[in-house]
Protein backbone atom coordinates (compact mmCIF):
# COMPACT_ATOMS: atom_id res chain seq x y z
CA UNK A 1 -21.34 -8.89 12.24
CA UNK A 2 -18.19 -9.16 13.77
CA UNK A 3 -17.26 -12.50 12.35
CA UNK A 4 -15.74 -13.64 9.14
CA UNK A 5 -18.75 -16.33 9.28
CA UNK A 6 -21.31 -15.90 6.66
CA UNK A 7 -18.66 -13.42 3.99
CA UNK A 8 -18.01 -13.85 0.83
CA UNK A 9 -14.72 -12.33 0.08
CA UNK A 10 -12.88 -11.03 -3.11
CA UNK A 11 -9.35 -9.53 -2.54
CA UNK A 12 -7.53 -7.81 -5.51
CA UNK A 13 -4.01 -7.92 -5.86
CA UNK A 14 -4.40 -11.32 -4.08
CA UNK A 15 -0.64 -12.41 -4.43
CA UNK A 16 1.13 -9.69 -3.79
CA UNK A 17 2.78 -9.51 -0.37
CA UNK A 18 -0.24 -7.33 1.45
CA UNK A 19 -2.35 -9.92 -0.41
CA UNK A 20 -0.38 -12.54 1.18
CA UNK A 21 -0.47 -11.56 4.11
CA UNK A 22 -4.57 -10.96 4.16
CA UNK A 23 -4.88 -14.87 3.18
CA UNK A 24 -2.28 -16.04 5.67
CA UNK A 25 -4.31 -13.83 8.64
CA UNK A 26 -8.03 -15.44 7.22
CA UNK A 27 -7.07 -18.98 6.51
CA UNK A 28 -5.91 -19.17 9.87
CA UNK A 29 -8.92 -17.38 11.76
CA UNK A 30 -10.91 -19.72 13.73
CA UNK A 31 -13.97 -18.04 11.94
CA UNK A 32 -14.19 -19.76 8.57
CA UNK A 33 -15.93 -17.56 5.75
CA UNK A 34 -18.15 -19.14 3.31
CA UNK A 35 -15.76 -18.31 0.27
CA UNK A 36 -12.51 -16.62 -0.80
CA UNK A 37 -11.98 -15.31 -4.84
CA UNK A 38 -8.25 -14.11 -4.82
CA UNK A 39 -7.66 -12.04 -8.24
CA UNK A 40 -4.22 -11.43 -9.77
CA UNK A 41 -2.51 -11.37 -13.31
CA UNK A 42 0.02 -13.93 -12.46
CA UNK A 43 -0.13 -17.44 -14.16
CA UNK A 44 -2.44 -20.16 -12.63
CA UNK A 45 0.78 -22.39 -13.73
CA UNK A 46 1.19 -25.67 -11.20
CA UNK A 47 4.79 -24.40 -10.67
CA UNK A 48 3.69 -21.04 -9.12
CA UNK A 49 0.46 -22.54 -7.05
CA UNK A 50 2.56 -24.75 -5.36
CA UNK A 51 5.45 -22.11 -4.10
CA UNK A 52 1.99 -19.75 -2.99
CA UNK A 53 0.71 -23.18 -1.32
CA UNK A 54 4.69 -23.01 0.63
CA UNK A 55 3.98 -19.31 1.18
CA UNK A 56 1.62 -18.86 2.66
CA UNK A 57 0.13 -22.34 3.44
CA UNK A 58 -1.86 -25.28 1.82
CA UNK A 59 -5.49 -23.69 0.13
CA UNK A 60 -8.26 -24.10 1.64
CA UNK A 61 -11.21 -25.96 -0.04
CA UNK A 62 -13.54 -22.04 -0.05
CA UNK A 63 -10.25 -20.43 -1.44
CA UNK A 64 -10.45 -20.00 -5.24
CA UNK A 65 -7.66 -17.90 -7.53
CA UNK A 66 -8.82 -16.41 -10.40
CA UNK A 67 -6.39 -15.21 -12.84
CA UNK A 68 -7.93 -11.43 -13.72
CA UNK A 69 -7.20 -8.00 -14.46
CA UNK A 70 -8.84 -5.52 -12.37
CA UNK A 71 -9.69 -3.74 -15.45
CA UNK A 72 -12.26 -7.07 -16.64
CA UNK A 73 -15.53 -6.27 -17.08
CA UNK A 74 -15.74 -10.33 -15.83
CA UNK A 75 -15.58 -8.83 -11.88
CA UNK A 76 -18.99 -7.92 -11.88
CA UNK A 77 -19.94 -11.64 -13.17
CA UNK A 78 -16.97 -12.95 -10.35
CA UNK A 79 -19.22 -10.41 -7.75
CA UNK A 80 -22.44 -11.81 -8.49
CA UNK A 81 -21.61 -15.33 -9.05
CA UNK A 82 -20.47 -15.56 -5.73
CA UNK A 83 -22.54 -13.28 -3.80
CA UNK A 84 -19.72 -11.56 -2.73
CA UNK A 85 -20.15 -9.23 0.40
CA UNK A 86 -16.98 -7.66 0.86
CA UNK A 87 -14.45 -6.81 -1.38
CA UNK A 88 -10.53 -5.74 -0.50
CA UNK A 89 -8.39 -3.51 -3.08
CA UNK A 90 -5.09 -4.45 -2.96
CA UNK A 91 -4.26 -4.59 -6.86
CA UNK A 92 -1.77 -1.37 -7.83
CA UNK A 93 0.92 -0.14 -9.55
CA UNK A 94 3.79 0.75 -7.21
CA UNK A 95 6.90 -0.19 -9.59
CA UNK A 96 5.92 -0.51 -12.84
CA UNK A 97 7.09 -3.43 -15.18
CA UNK A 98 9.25 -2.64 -17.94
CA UNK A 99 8.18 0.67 -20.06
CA UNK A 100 4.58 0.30 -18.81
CA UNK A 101 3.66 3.64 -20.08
CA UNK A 102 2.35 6.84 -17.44
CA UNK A 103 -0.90 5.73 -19.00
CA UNK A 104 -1.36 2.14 -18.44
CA UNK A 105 -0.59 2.77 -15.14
CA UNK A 106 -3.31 5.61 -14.56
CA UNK A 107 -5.87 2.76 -16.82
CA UNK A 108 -4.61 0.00 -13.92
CA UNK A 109 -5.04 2.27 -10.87
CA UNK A 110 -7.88 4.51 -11.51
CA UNK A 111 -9.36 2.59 -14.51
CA UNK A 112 -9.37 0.10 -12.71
CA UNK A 113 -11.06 0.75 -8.97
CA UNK A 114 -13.55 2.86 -10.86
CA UNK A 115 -14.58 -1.06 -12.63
CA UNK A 116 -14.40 -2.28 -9.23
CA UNK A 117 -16.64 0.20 -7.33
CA UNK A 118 -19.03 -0.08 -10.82
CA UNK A 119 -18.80 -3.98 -10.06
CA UNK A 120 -19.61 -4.06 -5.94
CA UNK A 121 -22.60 -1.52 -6.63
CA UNK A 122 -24.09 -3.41 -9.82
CA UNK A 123 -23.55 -7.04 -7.63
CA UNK A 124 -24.85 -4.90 -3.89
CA UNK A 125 -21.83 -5.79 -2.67
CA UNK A 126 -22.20 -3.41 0.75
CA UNK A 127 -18.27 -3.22 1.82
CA UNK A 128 -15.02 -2.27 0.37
CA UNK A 129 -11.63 -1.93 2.13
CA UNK A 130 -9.16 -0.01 -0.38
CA UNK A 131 -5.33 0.58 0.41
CA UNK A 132 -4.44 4.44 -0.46
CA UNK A 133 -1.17 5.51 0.69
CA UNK A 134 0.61 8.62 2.62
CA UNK A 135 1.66 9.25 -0.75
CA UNK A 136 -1.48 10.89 -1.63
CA UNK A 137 -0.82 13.66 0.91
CA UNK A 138 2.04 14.79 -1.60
CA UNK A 139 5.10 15.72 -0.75
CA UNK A 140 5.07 19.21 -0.03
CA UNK A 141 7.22 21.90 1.48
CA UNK A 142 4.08 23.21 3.61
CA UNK A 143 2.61 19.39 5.02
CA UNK A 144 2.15 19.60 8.63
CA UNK A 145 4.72 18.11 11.09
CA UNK A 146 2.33 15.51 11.49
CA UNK A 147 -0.81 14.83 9.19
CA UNK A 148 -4.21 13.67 10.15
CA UNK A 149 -6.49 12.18 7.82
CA UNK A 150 -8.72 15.37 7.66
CA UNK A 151 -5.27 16.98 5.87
CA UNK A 152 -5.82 17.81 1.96
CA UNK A 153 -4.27 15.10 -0.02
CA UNK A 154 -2.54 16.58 -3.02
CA UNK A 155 -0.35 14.21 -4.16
CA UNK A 156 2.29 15.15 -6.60
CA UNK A 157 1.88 15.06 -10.84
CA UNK A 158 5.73 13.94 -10.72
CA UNK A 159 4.78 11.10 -8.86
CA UNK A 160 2.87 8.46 -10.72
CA UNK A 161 2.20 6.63 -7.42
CA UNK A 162 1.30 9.41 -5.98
CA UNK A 163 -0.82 11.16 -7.93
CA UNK A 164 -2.88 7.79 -8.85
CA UNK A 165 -3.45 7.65 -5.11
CA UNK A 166 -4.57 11.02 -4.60
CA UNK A 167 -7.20 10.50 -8.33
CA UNK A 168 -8.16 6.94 -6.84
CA UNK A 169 -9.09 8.65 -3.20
CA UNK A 170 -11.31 11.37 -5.15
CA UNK A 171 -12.81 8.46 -7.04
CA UNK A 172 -13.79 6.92 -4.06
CA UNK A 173 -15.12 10.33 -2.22
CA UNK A 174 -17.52 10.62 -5.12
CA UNK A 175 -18.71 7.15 -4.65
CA UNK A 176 -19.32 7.54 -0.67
CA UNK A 177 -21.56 11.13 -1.80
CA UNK A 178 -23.64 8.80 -4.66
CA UNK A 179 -23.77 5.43 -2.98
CA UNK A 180 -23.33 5.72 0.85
CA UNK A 181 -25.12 2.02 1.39
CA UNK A 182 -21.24 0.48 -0.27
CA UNK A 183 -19.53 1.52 3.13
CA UNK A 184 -15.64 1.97 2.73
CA UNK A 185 -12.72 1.62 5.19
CA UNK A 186 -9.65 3.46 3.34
CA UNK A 187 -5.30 2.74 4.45
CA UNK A 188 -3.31 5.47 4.15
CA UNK A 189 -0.16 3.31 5.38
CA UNK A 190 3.53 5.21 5.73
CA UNK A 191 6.37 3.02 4.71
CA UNK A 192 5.82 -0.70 5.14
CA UNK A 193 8.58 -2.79 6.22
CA UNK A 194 8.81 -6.50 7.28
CA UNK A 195 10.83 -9.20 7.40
CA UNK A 196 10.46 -10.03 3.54
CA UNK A 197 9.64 -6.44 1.78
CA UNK A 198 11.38 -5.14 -0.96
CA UNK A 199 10.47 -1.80 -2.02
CA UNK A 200 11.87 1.68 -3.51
CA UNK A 201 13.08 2.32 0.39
CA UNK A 202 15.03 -0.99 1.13
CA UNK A 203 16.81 -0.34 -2.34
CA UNK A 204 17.72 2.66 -0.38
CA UNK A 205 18.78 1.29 2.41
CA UNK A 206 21.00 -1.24 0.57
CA UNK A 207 23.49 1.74 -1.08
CA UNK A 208 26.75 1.90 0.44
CA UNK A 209 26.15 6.04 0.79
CA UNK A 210 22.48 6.93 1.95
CA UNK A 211 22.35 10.64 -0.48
CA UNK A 212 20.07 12.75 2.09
CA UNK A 213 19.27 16.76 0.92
CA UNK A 214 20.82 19.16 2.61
CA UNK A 215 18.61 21.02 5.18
CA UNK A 216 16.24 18.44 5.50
CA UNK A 217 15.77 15.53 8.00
CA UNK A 218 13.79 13.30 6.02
CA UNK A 219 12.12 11.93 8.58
CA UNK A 220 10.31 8.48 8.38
CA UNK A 221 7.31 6.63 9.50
CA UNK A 222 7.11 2.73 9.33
CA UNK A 223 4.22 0.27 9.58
CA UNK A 224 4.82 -3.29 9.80
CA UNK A 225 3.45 -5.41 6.82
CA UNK A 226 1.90 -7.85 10.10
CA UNK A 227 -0.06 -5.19 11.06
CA UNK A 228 -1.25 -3.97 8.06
CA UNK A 229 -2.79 -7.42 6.93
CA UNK A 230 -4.43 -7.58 10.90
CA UNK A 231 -5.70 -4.02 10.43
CA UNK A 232 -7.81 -5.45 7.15
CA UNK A 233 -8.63 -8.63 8.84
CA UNK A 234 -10.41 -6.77 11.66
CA UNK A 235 -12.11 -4.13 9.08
CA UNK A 236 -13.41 -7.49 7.43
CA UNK A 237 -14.79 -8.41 10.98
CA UNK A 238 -16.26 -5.43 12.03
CA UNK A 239 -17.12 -3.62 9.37
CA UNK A 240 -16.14 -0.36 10.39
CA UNK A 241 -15.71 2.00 7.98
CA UNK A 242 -13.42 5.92 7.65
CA UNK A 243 -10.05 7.06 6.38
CA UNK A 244 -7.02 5.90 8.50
CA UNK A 245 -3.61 6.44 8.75
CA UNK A 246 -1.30 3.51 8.97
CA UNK A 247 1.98 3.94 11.34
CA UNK A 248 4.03 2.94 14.42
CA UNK A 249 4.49 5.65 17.26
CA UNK A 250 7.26 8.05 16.34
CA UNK A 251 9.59 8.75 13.05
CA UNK A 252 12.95 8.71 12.18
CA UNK A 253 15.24 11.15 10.64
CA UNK A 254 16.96 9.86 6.80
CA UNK A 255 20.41 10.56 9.08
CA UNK A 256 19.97 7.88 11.94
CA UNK A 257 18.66 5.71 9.51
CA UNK A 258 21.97 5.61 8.12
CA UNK A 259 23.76 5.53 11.22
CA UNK A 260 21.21 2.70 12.20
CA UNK A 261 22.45 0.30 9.48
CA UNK A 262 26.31 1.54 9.45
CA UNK A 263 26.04 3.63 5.66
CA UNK A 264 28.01 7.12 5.52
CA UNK A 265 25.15 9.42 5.31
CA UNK A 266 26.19 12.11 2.56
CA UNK A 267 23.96 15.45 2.63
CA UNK A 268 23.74 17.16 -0.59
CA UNK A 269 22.19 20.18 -1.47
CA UNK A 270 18.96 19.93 -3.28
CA UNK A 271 19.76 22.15 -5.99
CA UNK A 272 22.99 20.22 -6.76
CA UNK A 273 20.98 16.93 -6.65
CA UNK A 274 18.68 18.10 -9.26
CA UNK A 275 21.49 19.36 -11.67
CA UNK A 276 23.08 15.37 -11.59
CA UNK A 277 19.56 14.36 -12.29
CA UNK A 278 18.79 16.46 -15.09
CA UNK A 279 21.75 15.21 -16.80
CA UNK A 280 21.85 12.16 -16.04
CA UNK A 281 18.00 11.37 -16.97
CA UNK A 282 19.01 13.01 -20.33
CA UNK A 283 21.47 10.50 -20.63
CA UNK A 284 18.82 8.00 -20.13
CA UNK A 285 21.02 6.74 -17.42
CA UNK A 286 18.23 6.61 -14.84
CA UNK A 287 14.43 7.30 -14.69
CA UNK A 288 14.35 9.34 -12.11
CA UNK A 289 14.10 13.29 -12.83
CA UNK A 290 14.95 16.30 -10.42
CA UNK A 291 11.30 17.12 -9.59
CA UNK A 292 11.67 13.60 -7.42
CA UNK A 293 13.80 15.18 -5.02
CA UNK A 294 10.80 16.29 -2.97
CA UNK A 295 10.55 12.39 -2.51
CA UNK A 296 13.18 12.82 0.07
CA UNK A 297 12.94 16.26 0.64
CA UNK A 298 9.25 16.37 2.18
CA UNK A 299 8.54 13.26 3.96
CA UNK A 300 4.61 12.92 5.01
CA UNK A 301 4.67 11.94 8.67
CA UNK A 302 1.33 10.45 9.38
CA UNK A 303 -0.21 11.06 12.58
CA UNK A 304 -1.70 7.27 14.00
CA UNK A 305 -3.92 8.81 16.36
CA UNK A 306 -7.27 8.12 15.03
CA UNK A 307 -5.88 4.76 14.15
CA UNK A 308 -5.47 4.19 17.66
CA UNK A 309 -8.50 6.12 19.12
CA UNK A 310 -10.91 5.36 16.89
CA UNK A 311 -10.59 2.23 14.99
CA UNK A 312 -9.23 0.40 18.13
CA UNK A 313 -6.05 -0.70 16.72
CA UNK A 314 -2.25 -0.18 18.15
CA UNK A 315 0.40 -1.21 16.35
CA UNK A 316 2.34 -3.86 17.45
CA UNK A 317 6.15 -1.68 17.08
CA UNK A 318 6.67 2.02 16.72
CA UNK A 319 8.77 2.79 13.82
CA UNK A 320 11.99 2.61 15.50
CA UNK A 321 11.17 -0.84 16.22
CA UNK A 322 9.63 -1.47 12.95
CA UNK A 323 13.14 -0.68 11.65
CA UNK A 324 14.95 -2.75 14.15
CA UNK A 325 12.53 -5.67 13.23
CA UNK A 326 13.34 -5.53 9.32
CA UNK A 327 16.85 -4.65 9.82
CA UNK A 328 17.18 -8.05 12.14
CA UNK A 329 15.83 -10.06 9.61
CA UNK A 330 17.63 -8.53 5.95
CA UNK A 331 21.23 -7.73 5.61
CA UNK A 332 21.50 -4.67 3.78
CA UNK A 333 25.62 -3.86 4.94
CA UNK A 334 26.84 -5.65 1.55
C-alpha cells in the first residue's frame, strides 16, 4: 500500500503524548486517509477540545474523538462502523491515577488489548501496531549487554508496568499463532524523552541528588518521542510487520547523566537502599518497595540494530543527543 490513502484508522490512547504525536505526524501527511477514530477516557468537554485543537492543530473534517474505554465492548461496533483497517494501541497504564488498584490496571492493559485484538478480528481489521516496552525484557541481573528482540522477555512481578507488558506481548504471540491474516508491528521503545515528556525518569532527573546503586552503571538508552510517532506513521504506510526495538545509537551511564545536568551523583549500596525502603514503605511514606531497586540496578539496553537494518528506520539522535535535546528544552537544575 504504501500510502495512508484509502485507511481507516483507530488509535487508542489517542490523547496521550505518543497519541499526539501520531495525529500531529498524519494530519500533516500529504496522503490524506479516508478517516481517523481517536479513543480516550478524557472528557469530550469544549474546554479540553479546544487546548487539543492548540496542541496539536485544528481537526480535520475525517478526524473523529470518541470518548471510550479500551475495555468497551462498543470497539468492535466503532471497528465495523467504520471499516476500520488499521488499528494503533497506544492506550496503557504507565502511572496509575490515584489508588487504581494492581488489578484495574492488569483489567486496563491486558483486559483490555485482549477486547481489542477480539474487536480487529470480529470487524477483519488486517493490521495492528501495539507499543510494548523494554520493560518487558525485565530487569534482570543476567540481561545481555545489549538485547535484541529475539531476547526472552521476562518482565518483573514487582513491576506492574512491566509485567503487564511482558502478559500483553504473550497475548499478542498467541494471536499471531491463531490469526496470522491480523499482521502486527510491535515497539519495544527504551526511555522516551522530548521536549515536553514527563515521566518516572525526568522526576529523576529533577532531584537535587541523582541516588545511583553502588556497583552499577545504570546505563541508559533514549528514543526521541519525534521518532517514535514517525516510526508508527511509516508502519501505517507500509505495513510492515515484526518486533522492534526502539533507541538512539549508544547509552549512557546513571553517573554522567548526573554530571550532564550538574546533580551530585550519590552511589549507595543496594542493600542499604532497600533497608530505607522497607521502612519507609511501611511508613506509607512512599509507594515504592525495595524489590524496585532492580529498576535502577539492571537497566535493559536495547540493541537498535534490526530497527535500523530491517525496518529501514534511523533515528534521528543517538541517546546522548536525545538527552542533550530534552535537556535544551526543560530546566531540571531547580
Amino acid at each position: 500500500m504504501n500510502s495512508l490513502k484509502n485507511q481507516n484508522i483507530l488509535i487508542t490512547g489517542a490523547f496521550g503524548f505518543i497519541g499526539k504525536a501520531v495525529l500531529r505526524k498524519i494530519f500533516l501527511n500529504a496522503d490524506r486517509p479516508n478517516r481517523v477514530i481517536g479513543l480516550d477516557i478524557l472528557s469530550e468537554s469544549p474546554d479540553l477540545i479546544q487546548s487539543l485543537r492548540d496542541e496539536i492543530g485544528e481537526f480535520p473534517e475525517y478526524f473523529e474523538y470518541k470518548k471510550m474505554d479500551v475495555r468497551s465492548p462498543e470497539i468492535e461496533n466503532v471497528l465495523k462502523n467504520n471499516h476500520i483497517t488499521s488499528v494503533v494501541h497506544l492506550a496503557s497504564i504507565m502511572n496509575p491515577i490515584g489508588k487504581m488498584s494492581r488489578e484495574t490496571q492488569h483489567d486496563i492493559d491486558i483486559g483490555g488489548t485482549k477486547n481489542l485484538l477480539d474487536a480487529c478480528l470480529k470487524a477483519k481489521t488486517d493490521y495492528i501496531i501495539v507499543t510494548s516496552s523494554g520493560a518487558a525484557y525485565g530487569y534482570y541481573k543476567n540481561n545481555p549487554e545489549w538485547i535484541v528482540e529475539t531476547d526472552e522477555i521476562r518482565g518483573n512481578e514487582e513491576f506492574a508496568y512491566s509485567a503487564h507488558k511482558r502478559e500483553v506481548e504473550e497475548l499478542l504471540s498467541k494471536y499471531r499463532d491463531d490469526s496470522p491474516h491480523l499482521k502486527q508491528l510491535i515497539l519495544r521503545p527504551g526511555t522516551i524523552l522530548g521536549k515536553n515528556v514527563n515521566n518516572q525518569i525526568t522526576d529523576l532527573f529533577k532531584k537535587s541528588v541523582i541516588i545511583g546503586i553502588a556497583g552499577s552503571k545504570t546505563p541508559f538508552v533514549f528514543i526521541e518521542d519525534e521518532d517514535v510517532s514517525t516510526i508508527i506513521l511509516q508502519g501505517l504506510i507500509t505495513k510492515k510487520d515484526g518486533i522492534y526495538n526502539l533507541a538512539g545509537d549508544g547509552a549512557i551511564p546513571l553517573r554522567e547523566i548526573a554530571a550532564r545536568i550538574n546533580k551530585i551523583y550519590l552511589p549507595i549500596p543496594a542493600i542499604v537502599i532497600k533497608s530505607i525502603l522497607w521502612f519507609l514503605q511501611k511508613l506509607h511514606l512512599t509507594q515504592y518497595g525495595p524489590d524496585q531497586v532492580n529498576f535502577l540496578r539492571y537497566r535493559p539496553v536495547l540493541s537498535n540494530r534490526n530497527l535500523k537494518e530491517k525496518f529501514g528506520y534511523i533515528p534521528k539522535r543517538s541517546s546522548s543527543e536525545v538527552l542533550d535535546f530534552y535537556l535544551e528544552n526543560n530546566d531540571v537544575t531547580k
